[in-house]
Protein backbone atom coordinates (compact mmCIF):
# COMPACT_ATOMS: atom_id res chain seq x y z
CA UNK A 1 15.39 8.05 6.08
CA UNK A 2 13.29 6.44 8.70
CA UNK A 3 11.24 8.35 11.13
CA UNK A 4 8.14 8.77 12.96
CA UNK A 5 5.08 10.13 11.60
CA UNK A 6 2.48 9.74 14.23
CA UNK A 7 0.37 6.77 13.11
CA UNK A 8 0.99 4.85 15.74
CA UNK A 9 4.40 4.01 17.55
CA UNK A 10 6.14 4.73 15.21
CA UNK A 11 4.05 5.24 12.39
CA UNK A 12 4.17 4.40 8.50
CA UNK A 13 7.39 4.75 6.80
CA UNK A 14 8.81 5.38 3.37
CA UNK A 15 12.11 5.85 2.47
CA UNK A 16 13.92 6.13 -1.03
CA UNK A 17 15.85 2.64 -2.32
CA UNK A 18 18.52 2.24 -4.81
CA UNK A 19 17.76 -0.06 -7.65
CA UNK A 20 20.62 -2.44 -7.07
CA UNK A 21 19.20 -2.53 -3.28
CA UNK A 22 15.65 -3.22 -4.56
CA UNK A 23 16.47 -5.94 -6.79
CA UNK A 24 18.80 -7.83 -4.15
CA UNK A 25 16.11 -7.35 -1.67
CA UNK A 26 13.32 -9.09 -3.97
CA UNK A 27 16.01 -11.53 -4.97
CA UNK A 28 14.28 -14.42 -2.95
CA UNK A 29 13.34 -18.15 -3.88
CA UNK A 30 10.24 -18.99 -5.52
CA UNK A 31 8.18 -22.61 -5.64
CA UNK A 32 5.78 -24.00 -8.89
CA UNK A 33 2.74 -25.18 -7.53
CA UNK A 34 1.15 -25.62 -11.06
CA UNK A 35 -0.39 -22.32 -11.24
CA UNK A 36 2.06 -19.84 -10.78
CA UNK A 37 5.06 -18.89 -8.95
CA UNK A 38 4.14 -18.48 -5.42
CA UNK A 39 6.56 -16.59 -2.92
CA UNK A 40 7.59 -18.78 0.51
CA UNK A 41 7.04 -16.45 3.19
CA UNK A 42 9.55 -16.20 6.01
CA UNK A 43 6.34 -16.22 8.28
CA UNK A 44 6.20 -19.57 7.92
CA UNK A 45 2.96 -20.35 5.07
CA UNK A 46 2.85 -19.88 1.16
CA UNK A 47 1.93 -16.16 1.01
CA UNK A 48 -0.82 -16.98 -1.77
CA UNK A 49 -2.94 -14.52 -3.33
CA UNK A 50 -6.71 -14.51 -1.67
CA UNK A 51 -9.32 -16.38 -3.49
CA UNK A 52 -9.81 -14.72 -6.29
CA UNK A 53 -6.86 -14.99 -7.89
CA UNK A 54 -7.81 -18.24 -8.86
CA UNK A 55 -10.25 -17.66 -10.88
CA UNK A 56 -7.84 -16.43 -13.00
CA UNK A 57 -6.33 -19.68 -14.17
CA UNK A 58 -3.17 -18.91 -12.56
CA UNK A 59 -2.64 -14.99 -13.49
CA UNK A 60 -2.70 -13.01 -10.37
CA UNK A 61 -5.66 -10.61 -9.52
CA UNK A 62 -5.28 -7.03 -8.79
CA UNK A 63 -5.79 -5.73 -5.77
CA UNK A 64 -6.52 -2.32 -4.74
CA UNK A 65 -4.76 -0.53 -1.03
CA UNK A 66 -4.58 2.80 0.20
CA UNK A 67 -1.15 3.63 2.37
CA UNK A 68 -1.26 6.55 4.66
CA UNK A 69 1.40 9.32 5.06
CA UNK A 70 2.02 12.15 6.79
CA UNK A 71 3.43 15.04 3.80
CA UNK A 72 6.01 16.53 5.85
CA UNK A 73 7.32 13.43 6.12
CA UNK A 74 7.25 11.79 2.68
CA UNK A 75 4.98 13.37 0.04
CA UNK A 76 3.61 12.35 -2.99
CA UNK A 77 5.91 14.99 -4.63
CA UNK A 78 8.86 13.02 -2.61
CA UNK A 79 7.79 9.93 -3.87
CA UNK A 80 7.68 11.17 -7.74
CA UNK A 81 10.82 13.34 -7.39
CA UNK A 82 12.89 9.66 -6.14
CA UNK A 83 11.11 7.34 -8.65
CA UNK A 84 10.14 4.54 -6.32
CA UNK A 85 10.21 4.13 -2.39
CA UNK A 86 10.41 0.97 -0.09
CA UNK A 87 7.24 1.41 2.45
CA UNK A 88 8.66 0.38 6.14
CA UNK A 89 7.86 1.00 9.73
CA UNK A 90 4.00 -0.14 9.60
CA UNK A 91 3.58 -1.48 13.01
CA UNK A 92 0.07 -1.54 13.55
CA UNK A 93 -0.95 -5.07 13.90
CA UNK A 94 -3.67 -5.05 11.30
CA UNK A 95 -1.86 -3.07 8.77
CA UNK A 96 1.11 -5.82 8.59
CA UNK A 97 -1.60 -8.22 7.98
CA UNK A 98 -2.93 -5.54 5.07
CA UNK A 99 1.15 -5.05 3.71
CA UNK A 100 1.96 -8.67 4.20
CA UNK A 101 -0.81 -9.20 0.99
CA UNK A 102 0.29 -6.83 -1.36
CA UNK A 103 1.37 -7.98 -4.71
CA UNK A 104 3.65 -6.64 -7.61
CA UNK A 105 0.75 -4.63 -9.92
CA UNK A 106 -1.61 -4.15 -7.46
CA UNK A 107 -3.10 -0.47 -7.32
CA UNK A 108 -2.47 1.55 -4.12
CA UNK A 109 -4.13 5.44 -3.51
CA UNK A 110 -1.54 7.41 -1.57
CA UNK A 111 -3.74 9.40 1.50
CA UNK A 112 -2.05 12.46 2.88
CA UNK A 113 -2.63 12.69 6.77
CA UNK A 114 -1.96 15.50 8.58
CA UNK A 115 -3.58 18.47 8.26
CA UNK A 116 -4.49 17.97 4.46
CA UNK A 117 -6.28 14.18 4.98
CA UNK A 118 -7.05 13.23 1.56
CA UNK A 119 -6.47 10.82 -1.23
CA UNK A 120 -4.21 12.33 -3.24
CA UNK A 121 -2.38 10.48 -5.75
CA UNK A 122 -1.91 6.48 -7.31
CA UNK A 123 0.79 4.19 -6.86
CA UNK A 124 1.63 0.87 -7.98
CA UNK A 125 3.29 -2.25 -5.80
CA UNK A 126 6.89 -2.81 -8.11
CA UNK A 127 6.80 -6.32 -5.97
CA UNK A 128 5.74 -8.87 -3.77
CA UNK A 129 5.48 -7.58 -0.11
CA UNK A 130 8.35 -8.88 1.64
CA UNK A 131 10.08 -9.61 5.37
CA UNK A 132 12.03 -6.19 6.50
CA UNK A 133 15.31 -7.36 6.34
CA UNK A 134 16.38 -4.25 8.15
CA UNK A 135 14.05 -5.39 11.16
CA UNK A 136 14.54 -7.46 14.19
CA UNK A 137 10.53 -7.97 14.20
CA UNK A 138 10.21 -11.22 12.07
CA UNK A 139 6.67 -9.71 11.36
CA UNK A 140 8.26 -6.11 9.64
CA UNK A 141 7.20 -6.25 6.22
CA UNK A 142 8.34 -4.21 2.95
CA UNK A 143 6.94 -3.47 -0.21
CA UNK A 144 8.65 -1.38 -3.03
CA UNK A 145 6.39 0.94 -4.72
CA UNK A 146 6.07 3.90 -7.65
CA UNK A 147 4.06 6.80 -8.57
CA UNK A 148 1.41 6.14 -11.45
CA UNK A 149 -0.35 9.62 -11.22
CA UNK A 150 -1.95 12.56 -8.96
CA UNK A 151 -5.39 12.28 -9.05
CA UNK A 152 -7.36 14.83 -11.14
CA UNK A 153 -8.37 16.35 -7.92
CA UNK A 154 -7.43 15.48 -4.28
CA UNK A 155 -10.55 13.49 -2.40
CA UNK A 156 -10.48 14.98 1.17
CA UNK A 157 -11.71 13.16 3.98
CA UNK A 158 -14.82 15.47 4.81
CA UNK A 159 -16.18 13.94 1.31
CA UNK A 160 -15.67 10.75 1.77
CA UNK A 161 -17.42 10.21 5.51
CA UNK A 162 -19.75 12.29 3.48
CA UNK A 163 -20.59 9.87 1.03
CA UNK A 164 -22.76 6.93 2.09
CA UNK A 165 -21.32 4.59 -0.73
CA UNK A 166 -17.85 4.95 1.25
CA UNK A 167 -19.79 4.44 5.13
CA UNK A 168 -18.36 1.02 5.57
CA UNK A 169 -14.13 1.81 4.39
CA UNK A 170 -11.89 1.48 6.81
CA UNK A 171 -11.19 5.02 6.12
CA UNK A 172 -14.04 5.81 7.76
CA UNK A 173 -14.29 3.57 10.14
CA UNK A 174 -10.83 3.10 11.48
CA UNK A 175 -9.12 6.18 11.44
CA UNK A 176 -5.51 5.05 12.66
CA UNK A 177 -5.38 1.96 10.36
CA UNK A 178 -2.62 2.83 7.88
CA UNK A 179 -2.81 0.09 5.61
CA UNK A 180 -6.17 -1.10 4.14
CA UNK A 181 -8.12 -2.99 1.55
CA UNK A 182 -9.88 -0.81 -1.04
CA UNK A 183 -12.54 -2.59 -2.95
CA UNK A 184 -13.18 -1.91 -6.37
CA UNK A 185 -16.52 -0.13 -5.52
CA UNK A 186 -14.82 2.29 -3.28
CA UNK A 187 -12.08 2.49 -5.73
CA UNK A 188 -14.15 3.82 -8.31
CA UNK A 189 -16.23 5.79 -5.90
CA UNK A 190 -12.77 8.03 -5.46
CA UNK A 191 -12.24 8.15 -8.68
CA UNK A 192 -15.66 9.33 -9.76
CA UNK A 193 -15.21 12.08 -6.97
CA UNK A 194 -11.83 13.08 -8.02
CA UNK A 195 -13.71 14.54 -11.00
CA UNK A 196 -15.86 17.23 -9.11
CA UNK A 197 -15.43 20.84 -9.07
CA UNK A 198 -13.54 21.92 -6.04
């Protein structure tokens, strides 16, 4: 299942994986560098976690994403109804960069496009992002991912260009960037306004 949605070329993907697929996929070598196992990229550099991650003597930090979709295309509801999905087809060159960082355990909001355009729901990253071995572009990255929860209340977009705590996201600011950082301000800015009365 790999089609279109209209963010971008050809927009941000998400298709359903077996388990036996998703293990053989993540199935790749790893090297000790005295803190940790870190992942050898096929992009040529030790995909290392960003600073931070140090500070915690080896353990890796968290780190918080939202991932765009378009609901007629792959839902929330699709993603909890399948158990986990491998995200594909980003081709925006900034949101590779963004997908090429995520880590198993980080936290990712799932943000319906389309007509509804809100954050909707939480997922979690089952893995290391990882080459597309289904893609000729050496830069096509995967990640495998679950559903953790629906929020309490979907955030729609109106709100958050609303809120001057949230006037410098990428949500805001970039409207076609699928992939992006969420910082854990903004994180619990969404979170505090999933809680208000509709």
């Amino acid at each position: 299942m790999t089609k279109g949605v209209g963010l971008g070329p050809k927009g941000c993907n998400a298709r359903g994986v077996a388990r036996a697929d998703a293990v053989a996929l993540y199935a790749r070598p790893c090297v000790m560098l005295g803190l940790g196992c870190l992942r050898i990229a096929d992009w040529g550099f030790i995909r290392a976690r960003p600073p931070d991650w140090a500070t915690r003597w080896g353990f890796a930090a968290v780190a918080n994403w939202l991932f765009k979709e378009e609901p007629d295309h792959y839902s929330f509801a699709d993603l909890e109804r399948e158990g986990t999905t491998l995200w594909d087809g980003v081709t925006n060159a900034m949101a590779r960069i963004h997908l090429r960082k995520v880590r198993k355990g980080d936290r990712i909001l799932y943000y319906h496009t389309g007509k509804e355009k809100a954050v909707v729901a939480e997922m979690e990253a089952l893995a290391d992002a990882t080459p597309d071995p289904n893609a000729s572009d050496p830069k096509a990255a995967v990640v495998l991912v679950k559903p953790v929860r629906r929020l309490q209340r979907p955030v729609p977009l109106r709100e958050i260009k609303a809120d001057s705590e949230l006037a410098d996201w990428d949500l805001v600011r970039n409207s076609r960037l699928s992939i992006m950082p969420v910082s854990k301000e903004q994180w619990r800015r969404v979170m505090e306004m999933t809680k208000r009365k509709s």
